[in-house]
Protein backbone atom coordinates (compact mmCIF):
# COMPACT_ATOMS: atom_id res chain seq x y z
CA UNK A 1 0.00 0.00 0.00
CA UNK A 2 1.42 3.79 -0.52
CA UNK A 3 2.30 5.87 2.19
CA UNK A 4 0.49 8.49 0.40
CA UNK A 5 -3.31 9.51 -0.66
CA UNK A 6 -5.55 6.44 -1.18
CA UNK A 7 -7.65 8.69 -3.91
CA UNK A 8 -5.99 11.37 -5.93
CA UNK A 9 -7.73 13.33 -8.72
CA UNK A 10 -5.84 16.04 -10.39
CA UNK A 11 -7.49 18.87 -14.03
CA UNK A 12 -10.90 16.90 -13.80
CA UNK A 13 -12.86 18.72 -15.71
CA UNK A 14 -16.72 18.32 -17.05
CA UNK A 15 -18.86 19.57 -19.73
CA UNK A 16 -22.66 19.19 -20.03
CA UNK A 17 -23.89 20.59 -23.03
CA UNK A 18 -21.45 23.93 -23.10
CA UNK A 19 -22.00 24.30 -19.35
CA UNK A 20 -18.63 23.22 -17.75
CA UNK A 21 -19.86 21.17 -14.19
CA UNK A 22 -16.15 20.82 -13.19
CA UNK A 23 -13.36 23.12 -14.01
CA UNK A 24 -10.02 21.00 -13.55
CA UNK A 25 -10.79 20.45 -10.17
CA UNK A 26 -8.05 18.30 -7.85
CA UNK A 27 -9.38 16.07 -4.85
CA UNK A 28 -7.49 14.05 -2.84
CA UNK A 29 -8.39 11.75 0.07
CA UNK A 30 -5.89 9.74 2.62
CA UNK A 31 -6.72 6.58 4.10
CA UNK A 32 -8.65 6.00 7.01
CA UNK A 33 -9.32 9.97 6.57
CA UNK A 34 -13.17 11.58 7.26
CA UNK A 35 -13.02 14.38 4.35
CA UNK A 36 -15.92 16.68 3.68
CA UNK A 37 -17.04 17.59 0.45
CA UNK A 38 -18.84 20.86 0.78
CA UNK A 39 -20.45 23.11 -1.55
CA UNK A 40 -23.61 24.88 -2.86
CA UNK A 41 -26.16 23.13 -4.73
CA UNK A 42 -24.93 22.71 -8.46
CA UNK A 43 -20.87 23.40 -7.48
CA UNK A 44 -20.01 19.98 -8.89
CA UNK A 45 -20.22 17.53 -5.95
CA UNK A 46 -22.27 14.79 -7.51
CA UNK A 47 -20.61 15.32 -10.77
CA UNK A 48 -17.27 14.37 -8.80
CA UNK A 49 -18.48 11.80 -6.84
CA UNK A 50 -20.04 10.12 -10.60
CA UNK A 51 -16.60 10.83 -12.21
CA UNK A 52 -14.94 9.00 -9.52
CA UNK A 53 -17.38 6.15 -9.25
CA UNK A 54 -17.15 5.84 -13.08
CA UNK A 55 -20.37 6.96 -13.82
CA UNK A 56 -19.27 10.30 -16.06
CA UNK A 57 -15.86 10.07 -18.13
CA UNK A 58 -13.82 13.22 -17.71
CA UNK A 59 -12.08 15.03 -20.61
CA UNK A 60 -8.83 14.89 -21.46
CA UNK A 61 -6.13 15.28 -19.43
CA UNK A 62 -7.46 14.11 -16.08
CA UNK A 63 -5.16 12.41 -13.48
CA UNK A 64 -6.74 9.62 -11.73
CA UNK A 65 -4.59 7.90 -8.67
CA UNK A 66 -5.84 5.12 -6.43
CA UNK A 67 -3.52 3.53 -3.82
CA UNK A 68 -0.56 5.19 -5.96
CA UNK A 69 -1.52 3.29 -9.00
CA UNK A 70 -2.51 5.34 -12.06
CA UNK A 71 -6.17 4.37 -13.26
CA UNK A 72 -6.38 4.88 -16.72
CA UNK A 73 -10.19 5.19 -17.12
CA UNK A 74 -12.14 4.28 -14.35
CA UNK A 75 -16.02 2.41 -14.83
CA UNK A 76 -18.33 1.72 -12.14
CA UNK A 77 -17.01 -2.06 -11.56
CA UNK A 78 -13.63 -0.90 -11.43
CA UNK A 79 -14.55 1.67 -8.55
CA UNK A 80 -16.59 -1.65 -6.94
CA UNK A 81 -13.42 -3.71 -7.35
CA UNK A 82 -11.33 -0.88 -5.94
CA UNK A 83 -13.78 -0.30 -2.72
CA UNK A 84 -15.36 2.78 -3.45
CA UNK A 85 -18.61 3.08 -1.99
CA UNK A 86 -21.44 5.56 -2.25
CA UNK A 87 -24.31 5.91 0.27
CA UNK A 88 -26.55 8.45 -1.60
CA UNK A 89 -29.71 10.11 0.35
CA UNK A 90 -32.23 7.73 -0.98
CA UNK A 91 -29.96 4.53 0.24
CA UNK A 92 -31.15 2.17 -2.22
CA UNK A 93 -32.00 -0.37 -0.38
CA UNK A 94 -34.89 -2.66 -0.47
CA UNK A 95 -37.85 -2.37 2.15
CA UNK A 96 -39.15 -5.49 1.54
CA UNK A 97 -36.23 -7.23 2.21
CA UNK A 98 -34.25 -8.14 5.37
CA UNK A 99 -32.04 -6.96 7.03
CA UNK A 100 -29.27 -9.23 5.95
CA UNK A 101 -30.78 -9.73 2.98
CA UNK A 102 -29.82 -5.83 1.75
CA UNK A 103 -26.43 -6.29 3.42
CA UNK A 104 -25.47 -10.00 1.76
CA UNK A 105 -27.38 -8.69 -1.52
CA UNK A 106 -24.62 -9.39 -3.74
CA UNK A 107 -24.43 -12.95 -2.31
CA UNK A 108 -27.94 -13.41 -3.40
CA UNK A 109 -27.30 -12.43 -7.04
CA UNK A 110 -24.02 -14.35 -6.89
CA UNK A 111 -25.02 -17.93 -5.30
CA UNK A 112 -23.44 -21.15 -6.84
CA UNK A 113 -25.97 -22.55 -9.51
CA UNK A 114 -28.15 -19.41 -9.47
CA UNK A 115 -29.13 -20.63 -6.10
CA UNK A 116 -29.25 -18.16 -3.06
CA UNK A 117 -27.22 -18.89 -0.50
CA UNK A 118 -28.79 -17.25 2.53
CA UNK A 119 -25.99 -18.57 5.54
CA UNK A 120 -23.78 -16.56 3.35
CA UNK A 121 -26.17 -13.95 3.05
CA UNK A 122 -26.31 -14.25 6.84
CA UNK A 123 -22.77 -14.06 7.77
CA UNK A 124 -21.60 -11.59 5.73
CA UNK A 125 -24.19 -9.37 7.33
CA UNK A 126 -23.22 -10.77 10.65
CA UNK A 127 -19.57 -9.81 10.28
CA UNK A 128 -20.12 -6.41 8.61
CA UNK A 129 -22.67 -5.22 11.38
CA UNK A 130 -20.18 -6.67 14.44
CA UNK A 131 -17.56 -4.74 12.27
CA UNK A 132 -19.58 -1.83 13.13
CA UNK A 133 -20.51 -2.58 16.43
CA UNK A 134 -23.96 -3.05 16.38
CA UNK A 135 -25.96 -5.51 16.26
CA UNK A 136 -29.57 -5.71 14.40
CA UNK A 137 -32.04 -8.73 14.00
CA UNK A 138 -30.89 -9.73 11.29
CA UNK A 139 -34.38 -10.88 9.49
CA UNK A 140 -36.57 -8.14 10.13
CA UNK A 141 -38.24 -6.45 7.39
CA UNK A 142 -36.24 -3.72 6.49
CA UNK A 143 -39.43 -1.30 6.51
CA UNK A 144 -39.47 -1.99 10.33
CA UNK A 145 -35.98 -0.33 10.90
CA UNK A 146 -35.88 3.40 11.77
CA UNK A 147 -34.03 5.79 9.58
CA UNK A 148 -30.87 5.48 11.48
CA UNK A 149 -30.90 1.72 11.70
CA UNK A 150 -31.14 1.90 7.39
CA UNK A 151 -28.25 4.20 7.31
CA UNK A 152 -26.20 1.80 9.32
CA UNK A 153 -27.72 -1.20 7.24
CA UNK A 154 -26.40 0.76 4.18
CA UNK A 155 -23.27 1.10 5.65
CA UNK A 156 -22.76 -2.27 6.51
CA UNK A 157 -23.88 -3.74 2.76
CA UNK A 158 -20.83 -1.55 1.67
CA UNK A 159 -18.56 -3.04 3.93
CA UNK A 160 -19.45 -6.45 2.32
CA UNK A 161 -18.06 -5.07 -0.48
CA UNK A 162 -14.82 -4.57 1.32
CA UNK A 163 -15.05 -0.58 0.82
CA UNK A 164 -11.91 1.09 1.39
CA UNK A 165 -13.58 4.64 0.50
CA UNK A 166 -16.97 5.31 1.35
CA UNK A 167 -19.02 8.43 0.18
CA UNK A 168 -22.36 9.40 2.42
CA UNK A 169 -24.45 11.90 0.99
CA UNK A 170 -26.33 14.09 3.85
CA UNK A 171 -26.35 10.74 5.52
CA UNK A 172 -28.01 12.95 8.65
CA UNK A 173 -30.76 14.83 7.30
CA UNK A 174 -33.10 12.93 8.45
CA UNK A 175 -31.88 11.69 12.43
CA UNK A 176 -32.63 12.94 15.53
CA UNK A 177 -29.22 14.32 17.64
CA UNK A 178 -28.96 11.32 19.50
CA UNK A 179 -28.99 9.17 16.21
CA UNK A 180 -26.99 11.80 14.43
CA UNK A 181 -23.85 10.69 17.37
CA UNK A 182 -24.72 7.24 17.09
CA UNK A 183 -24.10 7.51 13.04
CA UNK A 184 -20.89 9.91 13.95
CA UNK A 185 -19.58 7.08 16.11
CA UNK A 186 -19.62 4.32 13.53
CA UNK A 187 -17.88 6.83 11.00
CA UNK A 188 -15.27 7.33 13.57
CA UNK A 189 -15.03 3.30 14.05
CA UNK A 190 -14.69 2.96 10.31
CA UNK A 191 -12.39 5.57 10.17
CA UNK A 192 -10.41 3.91 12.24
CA UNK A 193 -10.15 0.63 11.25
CA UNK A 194 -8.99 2.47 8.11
CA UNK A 195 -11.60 3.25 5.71
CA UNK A 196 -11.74 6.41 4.45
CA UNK A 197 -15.16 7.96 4.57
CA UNK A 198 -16.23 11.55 2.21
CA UNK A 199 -19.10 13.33 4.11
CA UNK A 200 -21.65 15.51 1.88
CA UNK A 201 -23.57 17.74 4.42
CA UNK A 202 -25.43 20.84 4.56
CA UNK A 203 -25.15 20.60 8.83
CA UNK A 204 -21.89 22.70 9.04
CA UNK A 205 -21.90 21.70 12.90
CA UNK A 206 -21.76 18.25 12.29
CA UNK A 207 -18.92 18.03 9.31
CA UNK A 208 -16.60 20.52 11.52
CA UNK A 209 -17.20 17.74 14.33
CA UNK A 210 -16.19 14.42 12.65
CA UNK A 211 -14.31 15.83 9.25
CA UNK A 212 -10.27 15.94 9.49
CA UNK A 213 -9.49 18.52 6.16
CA UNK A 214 -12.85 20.05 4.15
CA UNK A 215 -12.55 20.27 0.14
CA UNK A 216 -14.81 23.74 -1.10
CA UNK A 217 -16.01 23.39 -4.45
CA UNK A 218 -17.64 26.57 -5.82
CA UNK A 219 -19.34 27.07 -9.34
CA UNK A 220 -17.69 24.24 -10.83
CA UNK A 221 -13.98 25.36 -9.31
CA UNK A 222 -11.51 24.32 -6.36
CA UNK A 223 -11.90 26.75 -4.04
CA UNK A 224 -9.47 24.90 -1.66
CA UNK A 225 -9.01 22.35 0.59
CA UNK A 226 -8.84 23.55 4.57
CA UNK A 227 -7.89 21.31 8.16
CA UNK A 228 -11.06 21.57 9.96
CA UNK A 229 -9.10 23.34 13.32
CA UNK A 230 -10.06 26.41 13.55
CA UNK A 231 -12.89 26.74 10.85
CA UNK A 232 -16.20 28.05 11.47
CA UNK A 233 -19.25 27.40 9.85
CA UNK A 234 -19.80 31.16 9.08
CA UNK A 235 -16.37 30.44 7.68
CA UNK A 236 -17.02 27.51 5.51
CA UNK A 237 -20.48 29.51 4.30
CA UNK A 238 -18.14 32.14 3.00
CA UNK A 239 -15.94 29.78 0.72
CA UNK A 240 -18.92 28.29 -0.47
CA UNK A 241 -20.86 31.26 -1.35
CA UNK A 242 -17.98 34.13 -2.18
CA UNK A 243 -20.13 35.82 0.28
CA UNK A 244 -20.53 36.73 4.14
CA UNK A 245 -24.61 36.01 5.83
CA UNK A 246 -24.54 37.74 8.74
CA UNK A 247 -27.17 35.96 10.74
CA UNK A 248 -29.67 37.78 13.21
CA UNK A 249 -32.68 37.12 14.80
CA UNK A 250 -35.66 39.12 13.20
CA UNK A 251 -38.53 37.98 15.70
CA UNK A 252 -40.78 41.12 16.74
CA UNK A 253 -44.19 41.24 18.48
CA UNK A 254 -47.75 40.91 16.80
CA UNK A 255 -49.79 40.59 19.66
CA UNK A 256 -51.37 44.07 18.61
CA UNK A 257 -52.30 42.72 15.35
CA UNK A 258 -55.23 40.99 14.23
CA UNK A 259 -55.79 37.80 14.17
CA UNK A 260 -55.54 36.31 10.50
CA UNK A 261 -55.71 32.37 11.31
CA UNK A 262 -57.03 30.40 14.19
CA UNK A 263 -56.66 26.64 14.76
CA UNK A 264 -58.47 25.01 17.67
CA UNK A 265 -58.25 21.01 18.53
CA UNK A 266 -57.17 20.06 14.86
CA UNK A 267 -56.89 16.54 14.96
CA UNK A 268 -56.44 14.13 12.08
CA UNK A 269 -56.01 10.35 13.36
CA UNK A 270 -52.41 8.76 13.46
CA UNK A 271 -51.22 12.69 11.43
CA UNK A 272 -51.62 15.36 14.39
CA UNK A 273 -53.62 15.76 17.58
CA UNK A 274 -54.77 18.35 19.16
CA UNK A 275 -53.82 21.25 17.39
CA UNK A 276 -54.46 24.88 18.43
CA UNK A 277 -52.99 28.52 17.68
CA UNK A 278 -53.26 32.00 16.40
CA UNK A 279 -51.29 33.15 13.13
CA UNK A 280 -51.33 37.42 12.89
CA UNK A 281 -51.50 39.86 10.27
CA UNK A 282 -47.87 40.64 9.12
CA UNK A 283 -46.78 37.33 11.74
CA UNK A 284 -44.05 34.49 10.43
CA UNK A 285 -44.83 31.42 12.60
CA UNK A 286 -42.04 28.95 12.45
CA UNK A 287 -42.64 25.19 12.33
CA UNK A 288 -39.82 22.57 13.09
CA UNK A 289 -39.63 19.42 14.20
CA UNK A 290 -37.86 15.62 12.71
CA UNK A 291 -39.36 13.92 10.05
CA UNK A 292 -42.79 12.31 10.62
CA UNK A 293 -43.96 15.21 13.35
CA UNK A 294 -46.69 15.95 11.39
CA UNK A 295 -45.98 19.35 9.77
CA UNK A 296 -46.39 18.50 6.21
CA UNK A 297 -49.71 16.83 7.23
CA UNK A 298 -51.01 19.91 9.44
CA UNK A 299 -50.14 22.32 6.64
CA UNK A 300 -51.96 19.99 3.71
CA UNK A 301 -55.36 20.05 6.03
CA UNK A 302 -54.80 24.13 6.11
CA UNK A 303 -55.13 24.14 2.35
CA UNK A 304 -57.82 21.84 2.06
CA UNK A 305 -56.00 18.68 0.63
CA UNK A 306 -56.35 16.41 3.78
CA UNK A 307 -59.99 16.65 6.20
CA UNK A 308 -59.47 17.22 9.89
CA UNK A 309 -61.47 14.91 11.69
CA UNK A 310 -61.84 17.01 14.89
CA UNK A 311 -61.39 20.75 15.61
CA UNK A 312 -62.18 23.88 13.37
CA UNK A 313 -59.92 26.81 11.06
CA UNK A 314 -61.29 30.12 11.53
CA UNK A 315 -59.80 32.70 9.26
CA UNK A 316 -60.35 36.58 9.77
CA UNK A 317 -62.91 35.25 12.30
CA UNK A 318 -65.39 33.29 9.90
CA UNK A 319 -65.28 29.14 10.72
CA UNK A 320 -64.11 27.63 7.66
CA UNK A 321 -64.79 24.22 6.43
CA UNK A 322 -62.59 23.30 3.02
CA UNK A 323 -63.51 20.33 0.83
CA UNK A 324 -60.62 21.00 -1.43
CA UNK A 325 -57.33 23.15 -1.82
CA UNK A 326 -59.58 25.02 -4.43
CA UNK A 327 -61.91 26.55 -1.20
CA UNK A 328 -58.51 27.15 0.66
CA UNK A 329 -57.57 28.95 -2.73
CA UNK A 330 -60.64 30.56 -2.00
CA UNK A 331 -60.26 31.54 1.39
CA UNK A 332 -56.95 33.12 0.47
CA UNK A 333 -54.23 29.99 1.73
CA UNK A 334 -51.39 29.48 -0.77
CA UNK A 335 -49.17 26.26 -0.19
CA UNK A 336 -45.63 26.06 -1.51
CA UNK A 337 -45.28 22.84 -1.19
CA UNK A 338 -41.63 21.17 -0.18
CA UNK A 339 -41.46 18.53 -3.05
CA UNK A 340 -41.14 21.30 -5.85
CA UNK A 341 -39.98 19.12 -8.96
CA UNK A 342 -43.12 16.82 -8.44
CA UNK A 343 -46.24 19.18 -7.06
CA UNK A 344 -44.91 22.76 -7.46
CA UNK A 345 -44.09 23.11 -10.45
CA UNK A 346 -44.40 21.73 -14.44
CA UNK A 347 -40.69 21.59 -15.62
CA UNK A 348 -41.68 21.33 -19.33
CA UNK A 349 -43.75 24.27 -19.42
CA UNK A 350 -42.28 27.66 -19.49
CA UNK A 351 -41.59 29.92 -16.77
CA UNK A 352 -44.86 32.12 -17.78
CA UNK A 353 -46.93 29.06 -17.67
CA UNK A 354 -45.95 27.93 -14.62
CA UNK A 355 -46.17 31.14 -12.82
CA UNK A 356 -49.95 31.78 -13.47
CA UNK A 357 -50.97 28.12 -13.40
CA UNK A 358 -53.19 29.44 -10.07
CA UNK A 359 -54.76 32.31 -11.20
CA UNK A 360 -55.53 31.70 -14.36
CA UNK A 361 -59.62 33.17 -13.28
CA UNK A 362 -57.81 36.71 -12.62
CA UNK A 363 -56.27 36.68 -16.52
CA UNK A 364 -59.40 35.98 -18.15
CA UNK A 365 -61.46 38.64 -20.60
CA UNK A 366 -64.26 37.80 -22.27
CA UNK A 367 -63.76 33.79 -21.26
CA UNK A 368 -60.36 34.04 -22.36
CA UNK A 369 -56.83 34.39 -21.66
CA UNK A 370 -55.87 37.79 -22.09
CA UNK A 371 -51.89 37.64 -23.34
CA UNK A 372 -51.61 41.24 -21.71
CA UNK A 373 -52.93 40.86 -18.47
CA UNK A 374 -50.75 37.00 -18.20
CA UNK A 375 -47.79 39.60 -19.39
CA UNK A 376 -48.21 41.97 -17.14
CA UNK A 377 -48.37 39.41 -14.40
CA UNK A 378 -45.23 37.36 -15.03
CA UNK A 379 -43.12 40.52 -15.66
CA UNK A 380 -44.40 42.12 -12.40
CA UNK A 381 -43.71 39.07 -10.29
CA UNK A 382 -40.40 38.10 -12.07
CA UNK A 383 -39.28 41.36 -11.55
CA UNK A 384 -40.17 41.78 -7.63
CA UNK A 385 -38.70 38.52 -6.79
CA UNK A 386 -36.28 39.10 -8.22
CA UNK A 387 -35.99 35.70 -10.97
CA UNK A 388 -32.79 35.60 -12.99
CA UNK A 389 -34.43 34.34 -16.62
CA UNK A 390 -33.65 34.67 -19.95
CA UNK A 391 -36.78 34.79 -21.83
CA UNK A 392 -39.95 34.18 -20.10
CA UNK A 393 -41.03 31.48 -22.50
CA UNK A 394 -38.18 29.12 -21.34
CA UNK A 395 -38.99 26.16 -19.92
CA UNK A 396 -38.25 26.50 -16.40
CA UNK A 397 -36.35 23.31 -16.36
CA UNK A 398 -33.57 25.46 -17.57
CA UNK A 399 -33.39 27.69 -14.63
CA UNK A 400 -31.32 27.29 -11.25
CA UNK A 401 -33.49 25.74 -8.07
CA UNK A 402 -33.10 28.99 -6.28
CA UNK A 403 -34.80 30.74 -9.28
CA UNK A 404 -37.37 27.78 -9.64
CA UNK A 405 -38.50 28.25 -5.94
CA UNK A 406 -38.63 32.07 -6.74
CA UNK A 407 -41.40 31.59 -9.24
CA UNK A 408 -42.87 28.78 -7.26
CA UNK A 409 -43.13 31.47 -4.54
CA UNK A 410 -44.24 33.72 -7.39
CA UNK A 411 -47.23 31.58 -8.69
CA UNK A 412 -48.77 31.86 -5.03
CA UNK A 413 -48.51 35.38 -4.54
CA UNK A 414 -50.48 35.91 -7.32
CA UNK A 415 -53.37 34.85 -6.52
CA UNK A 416 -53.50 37.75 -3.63
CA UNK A 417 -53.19 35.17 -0.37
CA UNK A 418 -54.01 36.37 3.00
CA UNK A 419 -52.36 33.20 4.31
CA UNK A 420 -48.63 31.59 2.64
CA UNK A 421 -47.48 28.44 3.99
CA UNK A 422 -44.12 27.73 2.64
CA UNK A 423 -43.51 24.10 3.48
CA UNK A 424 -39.48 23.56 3.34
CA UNK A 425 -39.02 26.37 1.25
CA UNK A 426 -35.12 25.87 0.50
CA UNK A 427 -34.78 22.21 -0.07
CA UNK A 428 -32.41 21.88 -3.21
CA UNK A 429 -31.60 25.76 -2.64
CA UNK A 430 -27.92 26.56 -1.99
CA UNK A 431 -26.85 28.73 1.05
CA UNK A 432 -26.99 32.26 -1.02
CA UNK A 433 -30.29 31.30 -3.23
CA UNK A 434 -31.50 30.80 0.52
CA UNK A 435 -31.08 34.14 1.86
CA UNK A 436 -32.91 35.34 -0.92
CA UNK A 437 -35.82 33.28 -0.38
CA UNK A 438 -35.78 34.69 3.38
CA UNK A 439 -35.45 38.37 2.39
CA UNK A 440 -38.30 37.99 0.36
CA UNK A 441 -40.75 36.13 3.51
CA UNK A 442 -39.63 39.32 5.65
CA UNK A 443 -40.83 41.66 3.28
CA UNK A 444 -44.11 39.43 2.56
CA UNK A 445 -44.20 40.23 6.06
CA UNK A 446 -43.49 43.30 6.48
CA UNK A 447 -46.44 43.82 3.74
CA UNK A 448 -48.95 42.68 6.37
CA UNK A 449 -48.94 38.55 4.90
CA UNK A 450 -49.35 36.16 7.27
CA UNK A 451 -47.00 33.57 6.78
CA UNK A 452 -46.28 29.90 8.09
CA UNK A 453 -42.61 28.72 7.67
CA UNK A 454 -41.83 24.99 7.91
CA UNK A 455 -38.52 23.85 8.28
CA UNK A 456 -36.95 20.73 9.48
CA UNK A 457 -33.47 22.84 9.92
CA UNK A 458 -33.82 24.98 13.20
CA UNK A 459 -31.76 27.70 12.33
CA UNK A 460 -34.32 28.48 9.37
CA UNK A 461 -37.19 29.11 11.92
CA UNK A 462 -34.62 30.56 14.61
CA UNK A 463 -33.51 33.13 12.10
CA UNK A 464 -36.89 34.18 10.47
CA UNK A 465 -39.73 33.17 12.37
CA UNK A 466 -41.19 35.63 15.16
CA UNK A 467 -42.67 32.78 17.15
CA UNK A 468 -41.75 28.96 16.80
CA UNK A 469 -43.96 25.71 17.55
CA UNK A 470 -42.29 22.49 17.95
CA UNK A 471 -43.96 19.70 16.92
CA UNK A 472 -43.09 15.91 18.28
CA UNK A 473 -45.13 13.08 17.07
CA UNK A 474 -48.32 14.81 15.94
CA UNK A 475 -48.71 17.12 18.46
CA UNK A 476 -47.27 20.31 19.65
CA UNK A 477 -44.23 20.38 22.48
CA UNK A 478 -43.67 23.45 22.75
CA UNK A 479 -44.18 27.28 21.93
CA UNK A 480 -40.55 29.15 21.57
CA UNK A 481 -39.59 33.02 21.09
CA UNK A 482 -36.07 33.07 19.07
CA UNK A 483 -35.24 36.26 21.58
CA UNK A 484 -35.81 34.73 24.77
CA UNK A 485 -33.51 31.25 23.70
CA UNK A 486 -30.16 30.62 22.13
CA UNK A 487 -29.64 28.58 18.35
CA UNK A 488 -28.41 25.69 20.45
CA UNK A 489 -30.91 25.24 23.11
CA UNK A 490 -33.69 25.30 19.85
CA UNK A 491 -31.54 22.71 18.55
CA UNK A 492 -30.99 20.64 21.54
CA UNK A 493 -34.90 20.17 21.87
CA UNK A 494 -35.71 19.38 18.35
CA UNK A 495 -32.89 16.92 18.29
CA UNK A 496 -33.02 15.47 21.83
């Protein structure tokens, strides 16, 4: 084995159709090392991790080093043969399965005969899960397991493939804190028993605690590699965006205000429980809380998708009863929805299309469409959020996800809403696209909206919410004012 990196890329560079994805960009990773791979959405991280799992060839001239041996073009069963390993987000495993089942897969596929050999299957899972420490019944359903228990299950089926370098993509995005130090625990086991593992996270905190050296890609470009002693995450922010975010807590009373929305005892069987509070005029009410609390549910019964089976939504002080998100429409509730690509927006239609898809009744004249007033409308709202196009009658496929979300934001406010619930409004929005999206909720605010913000990422409520519910399990734990408690104690109760 060399005494030197186990992975070394050097001039890697990427084209996609005249956009270059990776501008002769070096990487290099030592053994046993935890390396973090950080960057804004679109800087080039999954096109590295593909080019180095053989998935995308890179032009000419690329350098490609593994264990000090030159690769000469590397394919996805080299990288396999090699032991490199990638855990994406999704985890690819199979919920039907067991346990040691998605860990011995490969055994499965493999047996003598075309036969599965399943006390193969067994002890391979066996060893790789005591490799890890842990130990998980090994036949249950895989759709049984927590989260965190997957992640580790994932981990384990790449250790059957004798990984020497694994990469985890946000491999914590979706754990509690406690699960979050289990999962930083088994990195630091595998990390030292040698393998090298490359973290891709948007939780600063977390990389700065388990990462060795960080690698900043920005717009394609090395922007350098840095020794995680001494690094902030306001500091790592700034080599990711070019730019400085000076944080600050914007929460300010409305108790003088009227009361836009009230919720009393909503309660929708195994969703949420028991429900209540007031939402004011000009008010942004922050809610956080780990996946499956409930707060995509509660926010789809506020626009009419889902019926509450108990408990009544009053808004401006008349008892509403919706049979559809058209009466919420109505009513005056818009619903950004956090799965954009899917239910927000219509990538093959233009960005004009897709910006008055909800108020199409406020363009019509004489039963028509009236091309002046849909013009009007698109240039007004394109040009007060601010949506970096080229011509209107693009598809909005071809625009950036910070600029998509802007016009998802856009098609809402059209429609005039007395009420915007923005349900995970950054996911697949880079740090500066993000601060965008918030300067436009303040001055929604400011305007006199009243706005719900959902957010499984506590800072994003602790920064621009004026009042903050937590919700555990369906119901409501607790009521917080970002003035009267600090970032971490926030985060310390929604991860506890």
């Amino acid at each position: 084995m060399s005494a030197g990196p186990l992975l070394s890329l050097k001039n890697i560079k990427v084209t996609f159709g005249g956009v270059r994805a990776l501008k002769g960009v070096s990487f290099e990773v030592n053994p046993g090392e935890v390396h973090c791979l950080a960057g804004e959405n679109g800087c080039g991280k999954s096109t590295l991790i593909k080019v180095i799992t053989g998935v995308y060839k890179p032009q000419d001239g690329a350098e490609f080093f593994f264990d000090g041996q030159p690769i000469a073009a590397m394919t996805p069963t080299l990288a396999q043969s090699l032991g490199i390993q990638v855990i994406w987000q999704d985890l690819a495993l199979f919920s039907e399965m067991t346990v040691a089942e998605n860990i011995g897969f490969q055994y499965a596929v493999n047996g003598k005969y075309g036969l599965v050999d399943k006390r193969a299957i067994d002890d391979a899972a066996e060893k790789a899960l005591a490799r890890l420490g842990v130990s998980i019944d090994l036949h249950r359903p895989l759709k049984e397991l927590p989260i965190a228990q997957r992640q580790i299950v994932a981990i384990a089926r790449a250790l059957v493939g004798e990984a020497r370098l694994v990469f985890m993509d946000e491999p914590t995005a979706s754990l509690t804190q406690s699960e979050t130090d289990y999962l930083i625990d088994i990195v630091r086991n595998l990390s030292a028993s040698g393998v090298a593992v490359v973290f891709v996270s948007h939780r600063l905190a977390e990389v700065l605690q388990i990462s060795d050296r960080i690698t900043v890609l920005r717009d394609g470009a090395l922007v350098g590699v840095f020794p995680v002693e001494g690094m902030t995450q306001s500091r790592v922010t700034e080599l990711m965006t070019g730019r400085n975010f000076d944080n600050a807590i914007v929460a300010t009373d409305h108790d003088h205000e009227r009361v836009v929305l009230s919720v009393r005892g909503l309660t929708r069987a195994k969703e949420f429980q028991d429900i209540s509070f007031d939402l004011r005029r000009g008010e942004t009410l922050g809610i956080t809380g780990l996946l499956g609390a409930g707060r995509t549910e509660l926010a789809l019964t506020l626009f009419g998708m889902h019926r509450p089976q108990a408990g009544e939504i009053t808004i401006e002080g008349e008892r509403v009863r919706f049979g559809s998100n058209r009466d919420a429409i109505r009513a005056g509730v818009a619903y950004l929805s956090e799965d954009r690509l899917s239910l927000g927006l219509n990538l093959p239609q233009s960005i004009a299309d897709n910006l008055v898809m909800a108020s199409l009744d406020r363009l019509l004249s004489g039963g028509m469409i009236s091309p002046r007033k849909k013009a009007n409308v698109v240039h007004h709202w394109i040009s007060a959020l601010g949506v970096k196009i080229g011509r209107s009658e693009d598809a909005i496929r071809t625009l950036s996800g910070g600029n998509q979300q802007r016009v998802a934001i856009a098609k809402w406010l059209a429609i005039g809403p007395k009420i915007l619930i923005l349900d995970a409004p950054t996911v697949g929005v880079d740090v500066g696209a993000r601060a965008g999206i918030f300067e436009i909720v303040r001055k929604l605010a400011a305007q006199g909206m009243a706005i719900i913000l959902i957010s499984d990422e506590p800072p994003e409520v602790y920064f621009n919410a004026d009042r903050i519910i937590h919700m555990v399990e369906g119901k409501i734990h607790a009521t917080y004012d970002p003035r009267r408690l600090s970032l971490t104690e926030l985060e310390s109760a929604v991860y506890a």
